[in-house]
PDB file of N, CA and C in Angstrom:
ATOM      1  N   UNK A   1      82.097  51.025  45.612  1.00  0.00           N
ATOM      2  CA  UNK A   1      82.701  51.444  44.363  1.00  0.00           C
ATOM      3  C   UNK A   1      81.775  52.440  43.682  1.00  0.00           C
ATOM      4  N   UNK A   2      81.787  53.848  44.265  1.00  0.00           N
ATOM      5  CA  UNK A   2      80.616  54.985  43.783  1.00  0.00           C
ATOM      6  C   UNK A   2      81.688  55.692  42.798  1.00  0.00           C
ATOM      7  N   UNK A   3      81.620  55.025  41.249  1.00  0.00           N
ATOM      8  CA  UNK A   3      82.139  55.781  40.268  1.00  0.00           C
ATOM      9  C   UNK A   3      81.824  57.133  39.813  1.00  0.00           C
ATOM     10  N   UNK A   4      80.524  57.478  40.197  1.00  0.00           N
ATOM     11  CA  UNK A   4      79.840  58.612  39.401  1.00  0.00           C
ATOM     12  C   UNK A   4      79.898  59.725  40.160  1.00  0.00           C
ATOM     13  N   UNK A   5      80.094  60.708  39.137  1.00  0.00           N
ATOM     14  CA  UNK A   5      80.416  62.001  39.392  1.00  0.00           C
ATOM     15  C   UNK A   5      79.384  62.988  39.979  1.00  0.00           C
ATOM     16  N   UNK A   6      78.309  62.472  39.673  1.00  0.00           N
ATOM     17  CA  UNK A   6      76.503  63.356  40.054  1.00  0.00           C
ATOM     18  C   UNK A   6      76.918  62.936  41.749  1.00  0.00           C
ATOM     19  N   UNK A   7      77.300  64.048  42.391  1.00  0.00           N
ATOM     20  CA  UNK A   7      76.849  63.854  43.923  1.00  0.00           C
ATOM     21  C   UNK A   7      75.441  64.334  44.237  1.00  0.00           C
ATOM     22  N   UNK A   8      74.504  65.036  44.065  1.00  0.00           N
ATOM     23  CA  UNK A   8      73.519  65.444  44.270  1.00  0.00           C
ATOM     24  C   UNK A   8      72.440  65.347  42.992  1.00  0.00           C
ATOM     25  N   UNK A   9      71.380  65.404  43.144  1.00  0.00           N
ATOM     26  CA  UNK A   9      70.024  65.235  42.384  1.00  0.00           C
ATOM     27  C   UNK A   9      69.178  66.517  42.661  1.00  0.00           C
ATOM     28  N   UNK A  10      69.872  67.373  43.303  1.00  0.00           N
ATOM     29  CA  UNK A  10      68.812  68.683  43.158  1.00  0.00           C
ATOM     30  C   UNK A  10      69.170  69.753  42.354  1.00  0.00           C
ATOM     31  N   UNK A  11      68.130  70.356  41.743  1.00  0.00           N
ATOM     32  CA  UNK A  11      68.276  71.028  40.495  1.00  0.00           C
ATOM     33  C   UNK A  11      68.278  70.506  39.175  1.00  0.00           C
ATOM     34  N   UNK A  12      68.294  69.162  38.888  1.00  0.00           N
ATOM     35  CA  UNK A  12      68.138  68.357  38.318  1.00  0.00           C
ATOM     36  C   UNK A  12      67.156  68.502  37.112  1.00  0.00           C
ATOM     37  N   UNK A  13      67.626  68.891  35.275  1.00  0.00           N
ATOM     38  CA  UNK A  13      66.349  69.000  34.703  1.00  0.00           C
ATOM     39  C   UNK A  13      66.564  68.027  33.797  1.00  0.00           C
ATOM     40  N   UNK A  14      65.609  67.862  32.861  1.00  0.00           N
ATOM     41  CA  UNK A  14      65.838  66.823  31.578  1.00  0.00           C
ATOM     42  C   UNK A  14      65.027  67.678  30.267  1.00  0.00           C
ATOM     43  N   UNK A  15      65.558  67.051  29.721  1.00  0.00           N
ATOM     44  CA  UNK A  15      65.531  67.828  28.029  1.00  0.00           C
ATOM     45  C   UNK A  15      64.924  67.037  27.452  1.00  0.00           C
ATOM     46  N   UNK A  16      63.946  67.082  27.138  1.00  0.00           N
ATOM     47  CA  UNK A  16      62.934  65.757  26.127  1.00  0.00           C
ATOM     48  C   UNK A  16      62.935  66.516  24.548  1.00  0.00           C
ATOM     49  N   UNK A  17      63.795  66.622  23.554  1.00  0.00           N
ATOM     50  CA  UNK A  17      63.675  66.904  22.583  1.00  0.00           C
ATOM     51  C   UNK A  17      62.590  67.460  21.274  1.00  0.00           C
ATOM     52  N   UNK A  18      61.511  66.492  21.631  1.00  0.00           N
ATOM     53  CA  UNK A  18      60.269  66.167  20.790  1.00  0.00           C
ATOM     54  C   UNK A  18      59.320  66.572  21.454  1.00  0.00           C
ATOM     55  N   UNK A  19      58.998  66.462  22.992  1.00  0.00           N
ATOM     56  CA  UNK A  19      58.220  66.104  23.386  1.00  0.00           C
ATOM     57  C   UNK A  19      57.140  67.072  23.473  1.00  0.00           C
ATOM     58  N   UNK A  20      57.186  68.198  22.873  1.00  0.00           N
ATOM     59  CA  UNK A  20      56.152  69.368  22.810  1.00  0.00           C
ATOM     60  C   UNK A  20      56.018  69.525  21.335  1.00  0.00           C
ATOM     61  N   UNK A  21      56.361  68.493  20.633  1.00  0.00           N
ATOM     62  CA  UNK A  21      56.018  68.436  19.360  1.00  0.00           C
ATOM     63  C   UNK A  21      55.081  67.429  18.601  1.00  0.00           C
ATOM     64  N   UNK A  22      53.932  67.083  18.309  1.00  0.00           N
ATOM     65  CA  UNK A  22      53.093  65.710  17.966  1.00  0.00           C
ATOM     66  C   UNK A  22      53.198  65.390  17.095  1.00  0.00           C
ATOM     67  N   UNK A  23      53.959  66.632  15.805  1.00  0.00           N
ATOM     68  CA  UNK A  23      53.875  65.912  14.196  1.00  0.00           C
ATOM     69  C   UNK A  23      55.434  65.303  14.404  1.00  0.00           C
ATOM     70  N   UNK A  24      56.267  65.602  15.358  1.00  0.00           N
ATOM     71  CA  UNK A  24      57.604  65.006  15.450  1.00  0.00           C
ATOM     72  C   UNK A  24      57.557  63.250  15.434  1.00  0.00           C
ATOM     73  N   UNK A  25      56.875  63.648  16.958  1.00  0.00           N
ATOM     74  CA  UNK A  25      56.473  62.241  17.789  1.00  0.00           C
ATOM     75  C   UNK A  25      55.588  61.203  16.803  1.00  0.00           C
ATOM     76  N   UNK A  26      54.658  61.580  15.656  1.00  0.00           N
ATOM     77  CA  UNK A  26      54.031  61.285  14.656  1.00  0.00           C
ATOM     78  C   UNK A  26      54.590  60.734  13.604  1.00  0.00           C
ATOM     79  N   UNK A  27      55.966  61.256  13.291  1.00  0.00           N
ATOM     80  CA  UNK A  27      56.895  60.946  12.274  1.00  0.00           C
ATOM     81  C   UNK A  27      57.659  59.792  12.709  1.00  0.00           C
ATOM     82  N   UNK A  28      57.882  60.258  13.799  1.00  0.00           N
ATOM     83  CA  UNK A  28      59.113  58.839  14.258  1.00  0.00           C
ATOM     84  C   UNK A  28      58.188  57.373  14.691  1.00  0.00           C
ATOM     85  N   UNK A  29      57.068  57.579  14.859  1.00  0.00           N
ATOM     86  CA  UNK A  29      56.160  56.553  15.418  1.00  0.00           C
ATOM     87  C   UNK A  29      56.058  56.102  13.659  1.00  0.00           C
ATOM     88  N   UNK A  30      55.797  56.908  13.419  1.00  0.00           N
ATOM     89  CA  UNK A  30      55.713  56.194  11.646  1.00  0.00           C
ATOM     90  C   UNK A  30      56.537  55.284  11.140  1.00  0.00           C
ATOM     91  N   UNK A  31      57.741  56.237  10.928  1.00  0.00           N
ATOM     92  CA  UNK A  31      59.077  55.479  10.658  1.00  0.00           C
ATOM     93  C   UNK A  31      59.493  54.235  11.477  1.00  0.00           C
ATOM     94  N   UNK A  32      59.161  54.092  12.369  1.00  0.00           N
ATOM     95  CA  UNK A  32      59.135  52.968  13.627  1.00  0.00           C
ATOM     96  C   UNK A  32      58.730  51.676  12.652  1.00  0.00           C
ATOM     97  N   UNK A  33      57.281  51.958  12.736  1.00  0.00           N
ATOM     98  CA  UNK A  33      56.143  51.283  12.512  1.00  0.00           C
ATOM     99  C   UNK A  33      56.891  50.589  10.760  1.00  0.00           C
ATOM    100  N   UNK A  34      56.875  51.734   9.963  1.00  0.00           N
ATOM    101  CA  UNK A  34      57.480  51.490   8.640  1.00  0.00           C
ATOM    102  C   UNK A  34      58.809  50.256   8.429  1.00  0.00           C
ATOM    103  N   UNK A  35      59.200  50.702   9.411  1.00  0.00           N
ATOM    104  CA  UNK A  35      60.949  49.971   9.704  1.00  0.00           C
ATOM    105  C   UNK A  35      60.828  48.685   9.909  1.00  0.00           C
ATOM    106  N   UNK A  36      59.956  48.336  10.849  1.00  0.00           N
ATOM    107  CA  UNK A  36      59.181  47.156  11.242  1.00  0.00           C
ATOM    108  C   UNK A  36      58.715  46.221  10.166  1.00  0.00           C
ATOM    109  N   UNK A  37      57.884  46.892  10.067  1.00  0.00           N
ATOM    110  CA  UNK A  37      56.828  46.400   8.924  1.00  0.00           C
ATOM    111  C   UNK A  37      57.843  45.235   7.844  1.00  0.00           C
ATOM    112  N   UNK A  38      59.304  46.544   7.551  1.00  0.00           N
ATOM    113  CA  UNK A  38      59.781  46.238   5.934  1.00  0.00           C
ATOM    114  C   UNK A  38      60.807  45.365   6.819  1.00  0.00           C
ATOM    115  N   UNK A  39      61.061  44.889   7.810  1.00  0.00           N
ATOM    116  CA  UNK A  39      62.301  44.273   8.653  1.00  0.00           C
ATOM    117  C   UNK A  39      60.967  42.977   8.299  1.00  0.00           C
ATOM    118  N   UNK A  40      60.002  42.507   9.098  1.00  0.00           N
ATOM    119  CA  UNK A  40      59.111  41.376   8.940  1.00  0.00           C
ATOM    120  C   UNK A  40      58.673  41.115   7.684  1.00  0.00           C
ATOM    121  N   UNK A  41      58.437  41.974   6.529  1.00  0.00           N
ATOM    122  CA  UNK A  41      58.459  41.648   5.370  1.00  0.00           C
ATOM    123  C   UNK A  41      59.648  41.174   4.701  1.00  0.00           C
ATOM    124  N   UNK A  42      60.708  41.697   4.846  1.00  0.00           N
ATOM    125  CA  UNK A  42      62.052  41.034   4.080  1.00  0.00           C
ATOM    126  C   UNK A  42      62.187  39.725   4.727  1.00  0.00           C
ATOM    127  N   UNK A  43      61.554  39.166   6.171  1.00  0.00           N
ATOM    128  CA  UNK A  43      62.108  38.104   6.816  1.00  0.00           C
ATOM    129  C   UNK A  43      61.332  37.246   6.421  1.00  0.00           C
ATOM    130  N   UNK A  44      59.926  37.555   6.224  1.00  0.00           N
ATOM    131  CA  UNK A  44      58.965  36.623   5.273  1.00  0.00           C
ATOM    132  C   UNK A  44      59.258  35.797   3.819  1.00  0.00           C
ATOM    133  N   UNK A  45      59.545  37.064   3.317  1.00  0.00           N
ATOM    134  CA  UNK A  45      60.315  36.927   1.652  1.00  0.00           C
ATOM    135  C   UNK A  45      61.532  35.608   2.031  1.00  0.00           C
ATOM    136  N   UNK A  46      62.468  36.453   2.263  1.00  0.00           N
ATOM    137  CA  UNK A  46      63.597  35.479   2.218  1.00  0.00           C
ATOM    138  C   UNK A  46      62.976  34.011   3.235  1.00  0.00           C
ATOM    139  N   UNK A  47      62.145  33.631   4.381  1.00  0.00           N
ATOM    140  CA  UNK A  47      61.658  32.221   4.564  1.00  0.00           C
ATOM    141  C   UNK A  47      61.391  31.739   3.624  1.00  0.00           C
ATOM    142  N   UNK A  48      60.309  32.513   2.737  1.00  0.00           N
ATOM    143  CA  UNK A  48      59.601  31.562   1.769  1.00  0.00           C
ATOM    144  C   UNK A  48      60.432  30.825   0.809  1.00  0.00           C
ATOM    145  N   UNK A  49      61.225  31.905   0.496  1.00  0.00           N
ATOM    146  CA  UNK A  49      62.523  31.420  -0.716  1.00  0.00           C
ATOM    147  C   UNK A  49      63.088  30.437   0.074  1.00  0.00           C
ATOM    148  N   UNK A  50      63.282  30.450   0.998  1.00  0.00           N
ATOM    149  CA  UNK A  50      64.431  29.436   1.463  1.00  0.00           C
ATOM    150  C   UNK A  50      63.785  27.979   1.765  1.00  0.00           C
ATOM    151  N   UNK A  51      62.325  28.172   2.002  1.00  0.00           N
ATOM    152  CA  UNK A  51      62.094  26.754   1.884  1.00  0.00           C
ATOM    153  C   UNK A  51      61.355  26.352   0.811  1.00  0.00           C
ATOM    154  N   UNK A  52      61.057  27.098  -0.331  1.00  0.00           N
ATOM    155  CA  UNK A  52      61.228  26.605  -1.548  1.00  0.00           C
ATOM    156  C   UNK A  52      62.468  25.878  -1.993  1.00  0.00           C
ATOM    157  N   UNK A  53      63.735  26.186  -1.722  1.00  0.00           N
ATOM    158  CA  UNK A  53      64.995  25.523  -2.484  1.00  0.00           C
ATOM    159  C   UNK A  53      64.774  24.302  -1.887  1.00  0.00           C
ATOM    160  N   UNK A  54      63.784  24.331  -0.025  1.00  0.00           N
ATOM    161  CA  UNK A  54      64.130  22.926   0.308  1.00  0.00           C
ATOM    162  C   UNK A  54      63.349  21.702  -0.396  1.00  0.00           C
ATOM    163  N   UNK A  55      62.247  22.262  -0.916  1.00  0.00           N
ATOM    164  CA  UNK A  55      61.426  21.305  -1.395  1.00  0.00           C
ATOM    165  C   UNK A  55      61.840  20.202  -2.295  1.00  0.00           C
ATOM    166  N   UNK A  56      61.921  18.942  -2.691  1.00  0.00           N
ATOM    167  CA  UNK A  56      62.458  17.996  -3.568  1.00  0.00           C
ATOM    168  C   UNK A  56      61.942  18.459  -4.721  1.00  0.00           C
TER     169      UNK A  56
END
């Protein structure tokens, strides 16, 4: 069952967007990192709250 249309692999290039760029690659590693950060911080926050309500 060979669905795909690529019969051959020669000539073959790829397009890396960023990749000759370091303040690009710099930015998005940031924003990564940032995204992260505030995703494990909001998940912290809201634990703590939540087992405060559990407390008697």
């Amino acid at each position: 069952m060979n669905s795909s249309p690529i019969t051959s692999w020669e000539g073959a290039t790829a397009y890396f967007t960023f990749a000759d760029s370091p303040m690009m690659l710099g930015l998005i590693l940031t924003l990564s990192v940032l995204v992260t950060v505030g995703v494990v911080g909001a998940m912290i926050k809201h634990e703590k709250q939540s087992f405060e309500k559990l407390k008697p």
